[in-house]
N, C-alpha and C. Protein backbone atom coordinates (compact mmCIF):
# COMPACT_ATOMS: atom_id res chain seq x y z
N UNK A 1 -0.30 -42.50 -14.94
CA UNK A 1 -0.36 -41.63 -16.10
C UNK A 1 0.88 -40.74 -16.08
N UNK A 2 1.81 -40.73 -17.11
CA UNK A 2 2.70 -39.64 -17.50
C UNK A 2 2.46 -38.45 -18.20
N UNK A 3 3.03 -37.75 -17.28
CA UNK A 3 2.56 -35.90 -18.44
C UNK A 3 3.78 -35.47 -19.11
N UNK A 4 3.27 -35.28 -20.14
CA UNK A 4 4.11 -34.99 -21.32
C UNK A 4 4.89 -33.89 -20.85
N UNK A 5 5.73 -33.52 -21.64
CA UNK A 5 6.58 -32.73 -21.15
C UNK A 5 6.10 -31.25 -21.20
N UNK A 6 5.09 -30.75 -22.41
CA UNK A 6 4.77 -29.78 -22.08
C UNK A 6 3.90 -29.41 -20.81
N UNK A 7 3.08 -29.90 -20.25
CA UNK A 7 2.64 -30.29 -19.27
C UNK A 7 3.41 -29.90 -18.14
N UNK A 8 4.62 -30.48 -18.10
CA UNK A 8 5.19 -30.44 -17.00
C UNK A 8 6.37 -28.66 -17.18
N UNK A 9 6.29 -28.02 -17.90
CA UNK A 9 6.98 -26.73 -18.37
C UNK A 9 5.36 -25.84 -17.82
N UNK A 10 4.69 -26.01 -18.09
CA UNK A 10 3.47 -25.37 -18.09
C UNK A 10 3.51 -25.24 -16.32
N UNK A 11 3.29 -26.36 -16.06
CA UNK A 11 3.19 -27.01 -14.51
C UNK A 11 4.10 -26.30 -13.76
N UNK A 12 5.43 -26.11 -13.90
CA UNK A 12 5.98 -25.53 -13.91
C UNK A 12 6.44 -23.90 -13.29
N UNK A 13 5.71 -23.27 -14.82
CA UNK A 13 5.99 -22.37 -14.55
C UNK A 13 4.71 -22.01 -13.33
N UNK A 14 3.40 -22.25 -13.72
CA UNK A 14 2.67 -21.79 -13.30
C UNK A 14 2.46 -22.06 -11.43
N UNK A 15 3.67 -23.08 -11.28
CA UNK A 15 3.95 -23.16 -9.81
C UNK A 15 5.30 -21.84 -9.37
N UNK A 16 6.22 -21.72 -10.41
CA UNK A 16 6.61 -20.53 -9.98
C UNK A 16 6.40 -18.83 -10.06
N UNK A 17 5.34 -19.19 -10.91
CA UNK A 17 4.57 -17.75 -10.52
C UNK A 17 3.96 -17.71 -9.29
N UNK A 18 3.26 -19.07 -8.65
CA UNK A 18 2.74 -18.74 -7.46
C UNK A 18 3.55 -18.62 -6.20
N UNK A 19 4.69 -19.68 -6.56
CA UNK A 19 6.53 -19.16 -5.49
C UNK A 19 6.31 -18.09 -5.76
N UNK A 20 6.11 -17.13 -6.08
CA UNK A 20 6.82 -15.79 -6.71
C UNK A 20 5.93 -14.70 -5.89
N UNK A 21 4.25 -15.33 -6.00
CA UNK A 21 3.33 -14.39 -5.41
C UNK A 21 3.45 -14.26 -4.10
N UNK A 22 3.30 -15.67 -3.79
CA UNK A 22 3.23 -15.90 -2.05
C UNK A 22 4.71 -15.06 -1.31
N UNK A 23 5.66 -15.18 -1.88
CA UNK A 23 7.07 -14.59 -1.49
C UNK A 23 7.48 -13.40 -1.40
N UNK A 24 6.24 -12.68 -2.35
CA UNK A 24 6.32 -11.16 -2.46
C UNK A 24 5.07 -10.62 -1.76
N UNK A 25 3.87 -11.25 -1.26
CA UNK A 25 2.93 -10.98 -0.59
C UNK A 25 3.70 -11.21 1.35
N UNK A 26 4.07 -12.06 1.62
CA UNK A 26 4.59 -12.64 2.36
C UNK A 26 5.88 -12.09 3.29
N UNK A 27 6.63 -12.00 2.10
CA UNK A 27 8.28 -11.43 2.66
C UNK A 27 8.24 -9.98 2.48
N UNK A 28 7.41 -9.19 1.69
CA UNK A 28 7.53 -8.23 1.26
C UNK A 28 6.35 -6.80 1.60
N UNK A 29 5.25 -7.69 1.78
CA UNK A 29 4.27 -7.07 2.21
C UNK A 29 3.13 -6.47 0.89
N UNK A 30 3.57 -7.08 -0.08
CA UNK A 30 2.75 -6.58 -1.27
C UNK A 30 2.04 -7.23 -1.50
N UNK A 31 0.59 -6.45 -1.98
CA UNK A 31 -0.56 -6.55 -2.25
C UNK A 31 -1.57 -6.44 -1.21
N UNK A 32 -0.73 -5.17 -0.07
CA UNK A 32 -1.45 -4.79 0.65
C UNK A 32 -1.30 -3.40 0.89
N UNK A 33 -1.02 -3.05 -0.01
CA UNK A 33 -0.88 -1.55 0.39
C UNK A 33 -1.42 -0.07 1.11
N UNK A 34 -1.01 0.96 1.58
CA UNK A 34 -1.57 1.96 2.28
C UNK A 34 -2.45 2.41 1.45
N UNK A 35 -3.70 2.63 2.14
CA UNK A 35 -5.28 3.27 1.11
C UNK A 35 -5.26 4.86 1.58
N UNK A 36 -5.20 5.51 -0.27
CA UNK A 36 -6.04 6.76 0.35
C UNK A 36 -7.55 6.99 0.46
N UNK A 37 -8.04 8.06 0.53
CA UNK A 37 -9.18 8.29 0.26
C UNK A 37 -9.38 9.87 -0.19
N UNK A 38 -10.35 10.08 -0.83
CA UNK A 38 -10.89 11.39 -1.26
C UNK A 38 -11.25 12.08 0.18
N UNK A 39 -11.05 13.56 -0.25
CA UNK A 39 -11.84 14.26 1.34
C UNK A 39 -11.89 15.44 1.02
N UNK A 40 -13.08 16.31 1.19
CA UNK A 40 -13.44 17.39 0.09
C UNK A 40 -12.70 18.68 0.76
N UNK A 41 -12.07 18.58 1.98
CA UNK A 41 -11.61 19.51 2.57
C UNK A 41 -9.96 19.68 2.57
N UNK A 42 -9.29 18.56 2.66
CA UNK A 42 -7.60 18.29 2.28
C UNK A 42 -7.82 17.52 1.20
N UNK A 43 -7.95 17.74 0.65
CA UNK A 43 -7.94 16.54 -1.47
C UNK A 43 -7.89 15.09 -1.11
N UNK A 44 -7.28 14.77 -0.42
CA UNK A 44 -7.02 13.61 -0.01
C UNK A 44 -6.21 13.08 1.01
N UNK A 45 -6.64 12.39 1.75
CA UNK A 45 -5.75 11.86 2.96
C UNK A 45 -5.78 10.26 3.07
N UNK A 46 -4.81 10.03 4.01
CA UNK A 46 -5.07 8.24 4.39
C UNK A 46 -6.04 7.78 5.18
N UNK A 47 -6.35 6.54 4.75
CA UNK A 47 -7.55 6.05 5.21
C UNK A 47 -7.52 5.91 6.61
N UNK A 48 -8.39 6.09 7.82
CA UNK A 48 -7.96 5.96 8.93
C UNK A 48 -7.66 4.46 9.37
N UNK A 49 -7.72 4.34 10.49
CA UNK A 49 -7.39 2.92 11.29
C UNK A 49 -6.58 1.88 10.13
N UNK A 50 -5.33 2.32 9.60
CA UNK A 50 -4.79 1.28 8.86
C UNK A 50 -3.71 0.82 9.57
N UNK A 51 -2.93 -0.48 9.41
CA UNK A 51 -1.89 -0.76 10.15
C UNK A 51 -1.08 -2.20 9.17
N UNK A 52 -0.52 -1.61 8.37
CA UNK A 52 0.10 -2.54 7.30
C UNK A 52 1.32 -2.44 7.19
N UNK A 53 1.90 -3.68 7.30
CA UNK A 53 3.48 -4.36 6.85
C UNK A 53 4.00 -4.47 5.64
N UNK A 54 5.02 -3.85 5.59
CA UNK A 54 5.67 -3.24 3.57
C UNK A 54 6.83 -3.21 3.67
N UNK A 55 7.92 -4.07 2.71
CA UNK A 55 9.11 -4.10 2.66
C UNK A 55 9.43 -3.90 4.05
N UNK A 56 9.25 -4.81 4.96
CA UNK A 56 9.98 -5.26 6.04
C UNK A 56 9.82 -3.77 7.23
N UNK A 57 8.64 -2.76 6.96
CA UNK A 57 8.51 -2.10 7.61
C UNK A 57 6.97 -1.58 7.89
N UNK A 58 6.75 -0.88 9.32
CA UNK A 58 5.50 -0.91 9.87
C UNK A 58 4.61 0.46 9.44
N UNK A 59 3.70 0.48 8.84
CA UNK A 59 3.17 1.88 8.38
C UNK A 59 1.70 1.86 9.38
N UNK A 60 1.48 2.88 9.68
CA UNK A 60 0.24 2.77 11.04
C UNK A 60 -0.51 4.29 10.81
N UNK A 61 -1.91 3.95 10.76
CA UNK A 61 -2.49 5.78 10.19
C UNK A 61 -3.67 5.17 12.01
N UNK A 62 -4.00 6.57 12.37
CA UNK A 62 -4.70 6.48 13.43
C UNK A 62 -6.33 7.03 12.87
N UNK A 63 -6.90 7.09 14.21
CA UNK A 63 -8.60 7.30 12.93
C UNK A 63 -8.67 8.44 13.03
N UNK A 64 -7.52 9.59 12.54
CA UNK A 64 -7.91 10.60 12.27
C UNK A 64 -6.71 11.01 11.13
N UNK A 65 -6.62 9.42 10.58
CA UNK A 65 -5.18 9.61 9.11
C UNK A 65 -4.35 10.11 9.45
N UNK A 66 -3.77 10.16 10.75
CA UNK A 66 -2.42 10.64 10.93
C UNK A 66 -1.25 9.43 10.95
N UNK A 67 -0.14 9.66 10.46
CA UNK A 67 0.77 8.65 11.04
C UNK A 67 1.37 8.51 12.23
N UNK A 68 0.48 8.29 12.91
CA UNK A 68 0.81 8.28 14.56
C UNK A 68 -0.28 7.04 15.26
N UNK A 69 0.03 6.62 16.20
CA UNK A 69 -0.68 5.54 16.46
C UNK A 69 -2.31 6.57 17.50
N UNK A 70 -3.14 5.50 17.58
CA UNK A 70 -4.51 6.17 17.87
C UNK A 70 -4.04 6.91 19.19
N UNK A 71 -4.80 8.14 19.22
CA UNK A 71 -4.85 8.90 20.50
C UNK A 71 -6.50 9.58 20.68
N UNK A 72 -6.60 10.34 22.18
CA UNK A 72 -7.56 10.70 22.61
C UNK A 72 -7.63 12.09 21.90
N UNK A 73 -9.25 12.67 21.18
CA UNK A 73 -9.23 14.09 20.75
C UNK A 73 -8.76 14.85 21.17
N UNK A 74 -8.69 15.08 22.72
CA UNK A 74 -8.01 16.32 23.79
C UNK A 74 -7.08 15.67 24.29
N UNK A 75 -6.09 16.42 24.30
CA UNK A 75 -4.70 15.88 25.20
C UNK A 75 -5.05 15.69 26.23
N UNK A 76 -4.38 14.28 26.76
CA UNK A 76 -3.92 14.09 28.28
C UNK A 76 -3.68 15.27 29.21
N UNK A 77 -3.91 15.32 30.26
CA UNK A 77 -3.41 16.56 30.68
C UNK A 77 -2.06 16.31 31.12
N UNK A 78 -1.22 17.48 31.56
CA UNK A 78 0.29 17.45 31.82
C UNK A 78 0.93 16.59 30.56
N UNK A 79 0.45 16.54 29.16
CA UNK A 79 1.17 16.10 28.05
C UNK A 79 1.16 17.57 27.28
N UNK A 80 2.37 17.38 26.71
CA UNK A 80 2.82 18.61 25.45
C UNK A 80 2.52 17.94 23.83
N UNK A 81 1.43 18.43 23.52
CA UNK A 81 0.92 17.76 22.88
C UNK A 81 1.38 18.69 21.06
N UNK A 82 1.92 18.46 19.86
CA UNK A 82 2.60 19.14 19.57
C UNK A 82 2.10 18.09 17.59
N UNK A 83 1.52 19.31 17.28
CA UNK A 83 1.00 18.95 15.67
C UNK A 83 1.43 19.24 14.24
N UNK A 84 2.25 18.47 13.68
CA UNK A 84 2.72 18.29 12.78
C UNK A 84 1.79 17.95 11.45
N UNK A 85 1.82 19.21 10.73
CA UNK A 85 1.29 18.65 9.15
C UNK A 85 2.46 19.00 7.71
N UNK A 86 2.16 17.66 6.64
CA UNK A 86 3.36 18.49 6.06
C UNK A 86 2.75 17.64 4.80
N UNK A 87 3.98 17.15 4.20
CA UNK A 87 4.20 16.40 2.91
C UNK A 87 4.39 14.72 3.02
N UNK A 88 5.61 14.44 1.99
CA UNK A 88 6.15 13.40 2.10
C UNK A 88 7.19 13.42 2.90
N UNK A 89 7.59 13.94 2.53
CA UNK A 89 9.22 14.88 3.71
C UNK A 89 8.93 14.21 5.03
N UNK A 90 7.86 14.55 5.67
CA UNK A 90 6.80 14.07 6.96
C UNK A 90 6.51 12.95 7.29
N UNK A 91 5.99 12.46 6.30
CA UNK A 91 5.12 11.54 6.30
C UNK A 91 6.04 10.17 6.34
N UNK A 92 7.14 10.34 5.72
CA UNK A 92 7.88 9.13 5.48
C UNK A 92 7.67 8.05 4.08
N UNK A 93 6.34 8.01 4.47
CA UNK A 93 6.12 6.62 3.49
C UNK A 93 6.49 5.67 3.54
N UNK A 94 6.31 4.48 2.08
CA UNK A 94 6.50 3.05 2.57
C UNK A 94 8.06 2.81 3.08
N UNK A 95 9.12 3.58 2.99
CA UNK A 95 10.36 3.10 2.80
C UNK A 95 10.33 3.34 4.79
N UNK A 96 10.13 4.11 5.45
CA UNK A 96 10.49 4.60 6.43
C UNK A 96 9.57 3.78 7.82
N UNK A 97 9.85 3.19 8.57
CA UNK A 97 9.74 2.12 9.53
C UNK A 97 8.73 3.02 10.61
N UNK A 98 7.61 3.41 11.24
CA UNK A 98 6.75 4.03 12.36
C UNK A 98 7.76 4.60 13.02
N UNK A 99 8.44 3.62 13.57
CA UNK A 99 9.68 3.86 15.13
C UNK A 99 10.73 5.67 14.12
N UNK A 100 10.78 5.54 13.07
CA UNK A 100 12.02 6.11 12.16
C UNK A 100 11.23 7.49 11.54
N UNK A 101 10.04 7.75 11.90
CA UNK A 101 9.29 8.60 11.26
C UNK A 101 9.72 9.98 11.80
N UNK A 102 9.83 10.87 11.25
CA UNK A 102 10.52 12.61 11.87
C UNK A 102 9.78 13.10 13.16
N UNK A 103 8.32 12.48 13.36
CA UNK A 103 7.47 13.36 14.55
C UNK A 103 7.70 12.05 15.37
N UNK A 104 7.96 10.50 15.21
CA UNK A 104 8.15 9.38 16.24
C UNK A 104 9.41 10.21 17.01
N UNK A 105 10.46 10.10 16.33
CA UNK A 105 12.12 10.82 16.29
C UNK A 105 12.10 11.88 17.15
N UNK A 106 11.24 12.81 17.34
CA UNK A 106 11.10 14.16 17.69
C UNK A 106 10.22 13.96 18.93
N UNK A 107 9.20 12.71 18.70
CA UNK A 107 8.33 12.72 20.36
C UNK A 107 9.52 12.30 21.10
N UNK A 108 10.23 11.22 20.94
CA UNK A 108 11.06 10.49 21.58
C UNK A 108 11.99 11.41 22.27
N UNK A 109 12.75 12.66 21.57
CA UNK A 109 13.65 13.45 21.94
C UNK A 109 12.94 14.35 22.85
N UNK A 110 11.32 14.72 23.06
CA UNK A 110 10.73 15.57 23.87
C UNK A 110 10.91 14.94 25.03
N UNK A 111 10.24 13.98 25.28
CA UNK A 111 10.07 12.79 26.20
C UNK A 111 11.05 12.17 26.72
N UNK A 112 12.57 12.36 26.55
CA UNK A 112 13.99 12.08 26.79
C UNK A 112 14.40 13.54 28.05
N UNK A 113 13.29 14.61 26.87
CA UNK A 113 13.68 15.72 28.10
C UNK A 113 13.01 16.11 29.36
N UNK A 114 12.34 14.90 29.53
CA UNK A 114 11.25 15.03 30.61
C UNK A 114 9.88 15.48 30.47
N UNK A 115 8.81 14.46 30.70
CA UNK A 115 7.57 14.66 30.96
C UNK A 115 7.00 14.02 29.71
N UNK A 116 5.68 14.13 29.66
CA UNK A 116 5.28 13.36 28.69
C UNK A 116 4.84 14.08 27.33
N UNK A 117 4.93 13.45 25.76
CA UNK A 117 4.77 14.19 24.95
C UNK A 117 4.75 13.43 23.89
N UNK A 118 3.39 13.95 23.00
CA UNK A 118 2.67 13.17 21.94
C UNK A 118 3.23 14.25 20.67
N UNK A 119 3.73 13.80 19.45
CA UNK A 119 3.66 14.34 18.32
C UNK A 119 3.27 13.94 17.38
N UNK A 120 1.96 14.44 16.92
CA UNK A 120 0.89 13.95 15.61
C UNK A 120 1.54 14.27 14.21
N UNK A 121 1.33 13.51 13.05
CA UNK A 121 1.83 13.42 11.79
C UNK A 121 0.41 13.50 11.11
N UNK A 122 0.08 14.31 11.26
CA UNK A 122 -0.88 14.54 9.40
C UNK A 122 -0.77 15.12 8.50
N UNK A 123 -0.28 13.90 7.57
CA UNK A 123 0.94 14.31 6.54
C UNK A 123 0.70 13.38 5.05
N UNK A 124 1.07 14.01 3.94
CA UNK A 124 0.59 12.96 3.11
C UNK A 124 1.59 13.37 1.68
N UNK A 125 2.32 12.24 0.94
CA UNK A 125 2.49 12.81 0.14
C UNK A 125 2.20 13.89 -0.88
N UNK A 126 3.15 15.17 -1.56
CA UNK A 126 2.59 16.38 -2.33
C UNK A 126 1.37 16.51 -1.72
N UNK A 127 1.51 16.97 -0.33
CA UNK A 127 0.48 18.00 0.34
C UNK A 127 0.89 19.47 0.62
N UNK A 128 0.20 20.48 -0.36
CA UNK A 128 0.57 21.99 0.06
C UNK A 128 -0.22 22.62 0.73
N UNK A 129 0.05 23.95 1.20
CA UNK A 129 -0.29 24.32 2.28
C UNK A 129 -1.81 24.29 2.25
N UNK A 130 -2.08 24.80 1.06
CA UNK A 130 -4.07 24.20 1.20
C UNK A 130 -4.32 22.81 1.71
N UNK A 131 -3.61 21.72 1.51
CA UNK A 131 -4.11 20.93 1.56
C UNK A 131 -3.88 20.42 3.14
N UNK A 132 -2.96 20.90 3.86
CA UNK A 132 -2.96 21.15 5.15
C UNK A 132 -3.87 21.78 5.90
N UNK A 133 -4.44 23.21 5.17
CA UNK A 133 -5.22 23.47 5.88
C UNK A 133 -7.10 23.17 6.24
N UNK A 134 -6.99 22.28 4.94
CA UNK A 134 -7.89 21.77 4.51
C UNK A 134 -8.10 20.69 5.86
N UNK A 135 -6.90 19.95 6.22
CA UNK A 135 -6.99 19.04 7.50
C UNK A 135 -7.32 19.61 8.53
N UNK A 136 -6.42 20.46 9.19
CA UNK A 136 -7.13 20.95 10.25
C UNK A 136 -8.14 22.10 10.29
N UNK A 137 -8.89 22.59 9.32
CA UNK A 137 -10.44 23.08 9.16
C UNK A 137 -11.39 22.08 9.59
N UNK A 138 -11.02 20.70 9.00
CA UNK A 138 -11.78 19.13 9.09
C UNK A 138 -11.82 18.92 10.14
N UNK A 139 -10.53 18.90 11.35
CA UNK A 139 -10.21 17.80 12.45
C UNK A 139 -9.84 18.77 13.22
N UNK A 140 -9.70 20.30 13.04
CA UNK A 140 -8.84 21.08 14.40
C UNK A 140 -7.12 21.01 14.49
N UNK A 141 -7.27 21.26 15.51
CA UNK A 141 -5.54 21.07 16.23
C UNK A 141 -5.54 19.72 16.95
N UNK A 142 -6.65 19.12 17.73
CA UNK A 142 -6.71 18.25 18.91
C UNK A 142 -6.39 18.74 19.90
N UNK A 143 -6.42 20.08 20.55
CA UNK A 143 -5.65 21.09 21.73
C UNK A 143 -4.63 20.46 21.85
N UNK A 144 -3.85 20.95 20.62
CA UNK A 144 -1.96 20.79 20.79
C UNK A 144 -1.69 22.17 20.88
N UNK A 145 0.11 22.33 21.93
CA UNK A 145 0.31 22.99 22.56
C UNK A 145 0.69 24.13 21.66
N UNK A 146 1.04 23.29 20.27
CA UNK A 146 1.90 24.23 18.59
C UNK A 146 1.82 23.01 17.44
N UNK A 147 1.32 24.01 17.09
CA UNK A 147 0.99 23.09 15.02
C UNK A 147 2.07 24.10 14.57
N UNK A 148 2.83 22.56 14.05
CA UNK A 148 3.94 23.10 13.05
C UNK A 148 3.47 22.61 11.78
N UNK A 149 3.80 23.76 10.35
CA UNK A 149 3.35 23.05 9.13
C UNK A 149 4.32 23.48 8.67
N UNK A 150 4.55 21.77 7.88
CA UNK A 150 5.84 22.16 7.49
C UNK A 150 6.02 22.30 5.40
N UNK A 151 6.51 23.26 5.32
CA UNK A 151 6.34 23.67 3.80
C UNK A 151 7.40 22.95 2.98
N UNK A 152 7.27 23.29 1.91
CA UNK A 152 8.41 22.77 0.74
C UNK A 152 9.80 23.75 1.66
N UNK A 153 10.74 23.16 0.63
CA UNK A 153 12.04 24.10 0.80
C UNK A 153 12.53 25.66 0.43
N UNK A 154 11.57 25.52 -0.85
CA UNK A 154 11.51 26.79 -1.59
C UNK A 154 10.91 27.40 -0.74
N UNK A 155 9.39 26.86 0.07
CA UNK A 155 8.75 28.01 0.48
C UNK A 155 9.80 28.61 1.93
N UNK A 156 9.84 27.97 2.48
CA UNK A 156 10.66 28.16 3.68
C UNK A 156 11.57 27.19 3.91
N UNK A 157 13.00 27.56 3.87
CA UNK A 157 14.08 26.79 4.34
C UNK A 157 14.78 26.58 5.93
N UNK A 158 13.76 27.49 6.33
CA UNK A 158 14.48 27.70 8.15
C UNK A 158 12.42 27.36 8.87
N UNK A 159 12.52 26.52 9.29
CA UNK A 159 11.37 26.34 10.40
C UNK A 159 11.85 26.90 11.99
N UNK A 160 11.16 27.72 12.41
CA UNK A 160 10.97 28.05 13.74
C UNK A 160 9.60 27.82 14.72
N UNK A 161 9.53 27.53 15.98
CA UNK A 161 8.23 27.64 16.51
C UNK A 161 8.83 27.43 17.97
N UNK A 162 7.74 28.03 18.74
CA UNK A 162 7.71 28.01 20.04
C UNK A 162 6.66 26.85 20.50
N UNK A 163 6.92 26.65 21.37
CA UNK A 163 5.98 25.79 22.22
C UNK A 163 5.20 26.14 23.54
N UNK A 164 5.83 27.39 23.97
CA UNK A 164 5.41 28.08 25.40
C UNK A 164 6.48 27.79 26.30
N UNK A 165 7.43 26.63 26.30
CA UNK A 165 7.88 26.66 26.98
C UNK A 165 9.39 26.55 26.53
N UNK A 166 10.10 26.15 25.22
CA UNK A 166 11.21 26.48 24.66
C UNK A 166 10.87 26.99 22.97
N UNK A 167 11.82 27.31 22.29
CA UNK A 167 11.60 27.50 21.08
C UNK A 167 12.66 26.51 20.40
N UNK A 168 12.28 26.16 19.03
CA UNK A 168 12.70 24.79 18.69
C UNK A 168 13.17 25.38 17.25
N UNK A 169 14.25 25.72 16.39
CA UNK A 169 14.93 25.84 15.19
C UNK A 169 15.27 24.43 13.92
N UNK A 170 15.05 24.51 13.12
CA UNK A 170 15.88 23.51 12.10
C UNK A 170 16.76 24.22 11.65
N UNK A 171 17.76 23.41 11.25
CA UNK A 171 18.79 24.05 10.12
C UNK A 171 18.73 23.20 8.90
N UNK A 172 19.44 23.68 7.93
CA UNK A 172 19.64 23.07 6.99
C UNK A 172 18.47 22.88 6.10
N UNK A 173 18.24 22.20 4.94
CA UNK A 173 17.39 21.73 4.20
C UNK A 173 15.96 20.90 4.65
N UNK A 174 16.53 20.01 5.46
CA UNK A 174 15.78 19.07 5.49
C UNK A 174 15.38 19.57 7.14
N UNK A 175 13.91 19.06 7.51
CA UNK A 175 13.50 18.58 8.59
C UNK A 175 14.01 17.15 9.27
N UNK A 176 14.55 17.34 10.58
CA UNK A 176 14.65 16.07 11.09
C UNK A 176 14.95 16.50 12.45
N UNK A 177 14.11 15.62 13.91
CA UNK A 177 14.65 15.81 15.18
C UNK A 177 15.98 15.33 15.41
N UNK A 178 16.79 14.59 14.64
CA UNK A 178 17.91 15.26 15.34
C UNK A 178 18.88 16.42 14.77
N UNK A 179 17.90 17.97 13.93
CA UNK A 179 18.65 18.80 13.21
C UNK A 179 17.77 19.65 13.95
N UNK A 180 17.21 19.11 15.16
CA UNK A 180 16.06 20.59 15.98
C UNK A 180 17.21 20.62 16.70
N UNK A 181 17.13 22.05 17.53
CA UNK A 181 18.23 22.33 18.33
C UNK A 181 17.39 23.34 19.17
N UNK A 182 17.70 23.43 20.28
CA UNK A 182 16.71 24.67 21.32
C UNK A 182 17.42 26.04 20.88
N UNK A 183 16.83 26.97 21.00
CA UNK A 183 17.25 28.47 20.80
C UNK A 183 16.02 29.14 21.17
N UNK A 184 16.96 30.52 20.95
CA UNK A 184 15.83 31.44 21.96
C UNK A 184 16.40 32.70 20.71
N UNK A 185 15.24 32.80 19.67
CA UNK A 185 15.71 33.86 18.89
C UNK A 185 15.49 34.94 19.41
N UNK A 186 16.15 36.22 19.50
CA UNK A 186 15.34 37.44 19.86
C UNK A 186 14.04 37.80 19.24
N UNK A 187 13.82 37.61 18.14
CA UNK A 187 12.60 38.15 17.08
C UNK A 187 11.63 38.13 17.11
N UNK A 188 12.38 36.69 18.48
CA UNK A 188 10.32 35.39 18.01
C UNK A 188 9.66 35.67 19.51
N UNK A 189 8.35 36.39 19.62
CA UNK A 189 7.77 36.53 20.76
C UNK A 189 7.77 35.46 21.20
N UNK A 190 7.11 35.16 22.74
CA UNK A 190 7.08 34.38 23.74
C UNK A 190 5.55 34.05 23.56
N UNK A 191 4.70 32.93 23.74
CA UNK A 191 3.76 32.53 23.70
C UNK A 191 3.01 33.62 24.56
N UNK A 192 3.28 33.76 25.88
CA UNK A 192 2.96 34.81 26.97
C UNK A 192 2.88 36.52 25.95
N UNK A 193 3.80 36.45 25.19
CA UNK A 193 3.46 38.10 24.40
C UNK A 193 2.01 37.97 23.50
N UNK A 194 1.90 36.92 22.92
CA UNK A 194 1.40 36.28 22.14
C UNK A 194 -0.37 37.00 22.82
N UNK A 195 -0.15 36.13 23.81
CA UNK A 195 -1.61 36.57 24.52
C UNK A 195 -2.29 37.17 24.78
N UNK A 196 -1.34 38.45 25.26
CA UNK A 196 -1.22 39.16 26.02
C UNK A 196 -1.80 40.77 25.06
C-alpha cells in the first residue's frame, strides 16, 4: 500500500513534533520542573525531597525545601553550621548548577578554612522578609551557629554577621562567597558580648 502524499507531510510532521518532545524532555530537562507548594506560614516554598535535571543543570531541595542536599535537624557536633534565607538572589534557580549555588560557594570556602561546615539555603524566589520569617517560625534555625537573611538591595546593601568565631562582610551589590571577606568591625559586638 502507498500513502499519499498528504499522509506522508502529516506523518511527518507529527514524527517531528515528537523529535522535538523527546529532545527537549531529554537534553534539556523539560517537563519536569521544580514544584512549589503553598505553606500558610512562608506563602510558599519548594516542595521537599526534589532532585531534578534542567538545562544541563542539577537543582536539589532537601525535606525541609532548602536548596541544600538532606541533612540531620541538629548539627553534627564540631560542625559550624550556618543558615541562609533569602530570595532568588539565593536561591539561584533553574539557570544556576547545586555545585554554583552562593551558600554551596560559601560552605566550600568555610571548609577550605578548616573544619567542617554545612550552609543551608532556604530560599525562594520574591521571598521578603515575612516570608522568611514565616520559614523559620515553621522549621527553626536547625541549631545553626548564625542565620543570615538576606534582604533586597534597597533594603540593605552591606550584609554583616558574626559567627562566634570570625565576622564575615559583603561588599558591593550583590551577595556572593567569593565577595565575603573576614573583618572585624569595631561596631559589631562579639557573640560572647552578645550573651553576656
Amino acid at each position: 500500500m502507498k500513502w499519499s502524499g498528504k499522509y506522508q507531510v502529516a506523518g511527518g510532521i507529527i514524527a517531528g513534533l515528537a523529535a522535538t518532545e523527546l529532545s527537549l524532555r531529554l537534553a534539556f530537562g523539560l517537563g519536569n520542573p521544580v514544584l512549589i507548594q503553598a505553606d500558610s506560614e512562608s506563602g510558599y516554598r519548594f516542595q521537599p525531597n526534589q532532585k531534578v535535571w534542567r538545562f544541563g543543570r542539577t537543582i536539589e531541595y532537601n525535606q525541609y525545601s532548602q536548596r541544600s542536599e538532606p541533612i540531620a535537624p541538629q548539627k553534627p557536633p564540631g560542625t559550624l553550621r550556618i543558615l541562609m534565607t533569602g530570595d532568588s538572589v539565593l536561591n539561584g534557580g533553574n539557570p544556576t548548577d547545586q555545585p554554583r549555588t552562593i551558600t554551596e560557594l560559601f560552605e566550600d570556602k568555610l571548609s577550605a578554612s578548616g573544619g567542617e561546615a554545612e550552609v543551608l539555603n532556604a530560599s525562594a524566589g520574591s521571598w521578603g522578609i515575612g516570608n522568611q520569617l514565616g520559614y523559620l517560625r515553621k522549621f527553626g534555625t536547625f541549631g545553626s551557629d548564625a542565620v543570615i537573611i538576606k534582604l533586597s538591595q534597597r533594603v540593605t546593601p552591606r550584609l554583616v554577621f558574626r559567627t562566634g568565631r570570625e565576622t564575615f562582610t559583603s561588599s558591593g551589590s550583590s551577595i556572593s562567597p567569593s565577595r565575603f571577606s573576614l573583618a572585624r568591625p569595631p561596631l559589631l559586638p562579639s557573640t560572647a558580648d552578645l550573651v553576656s
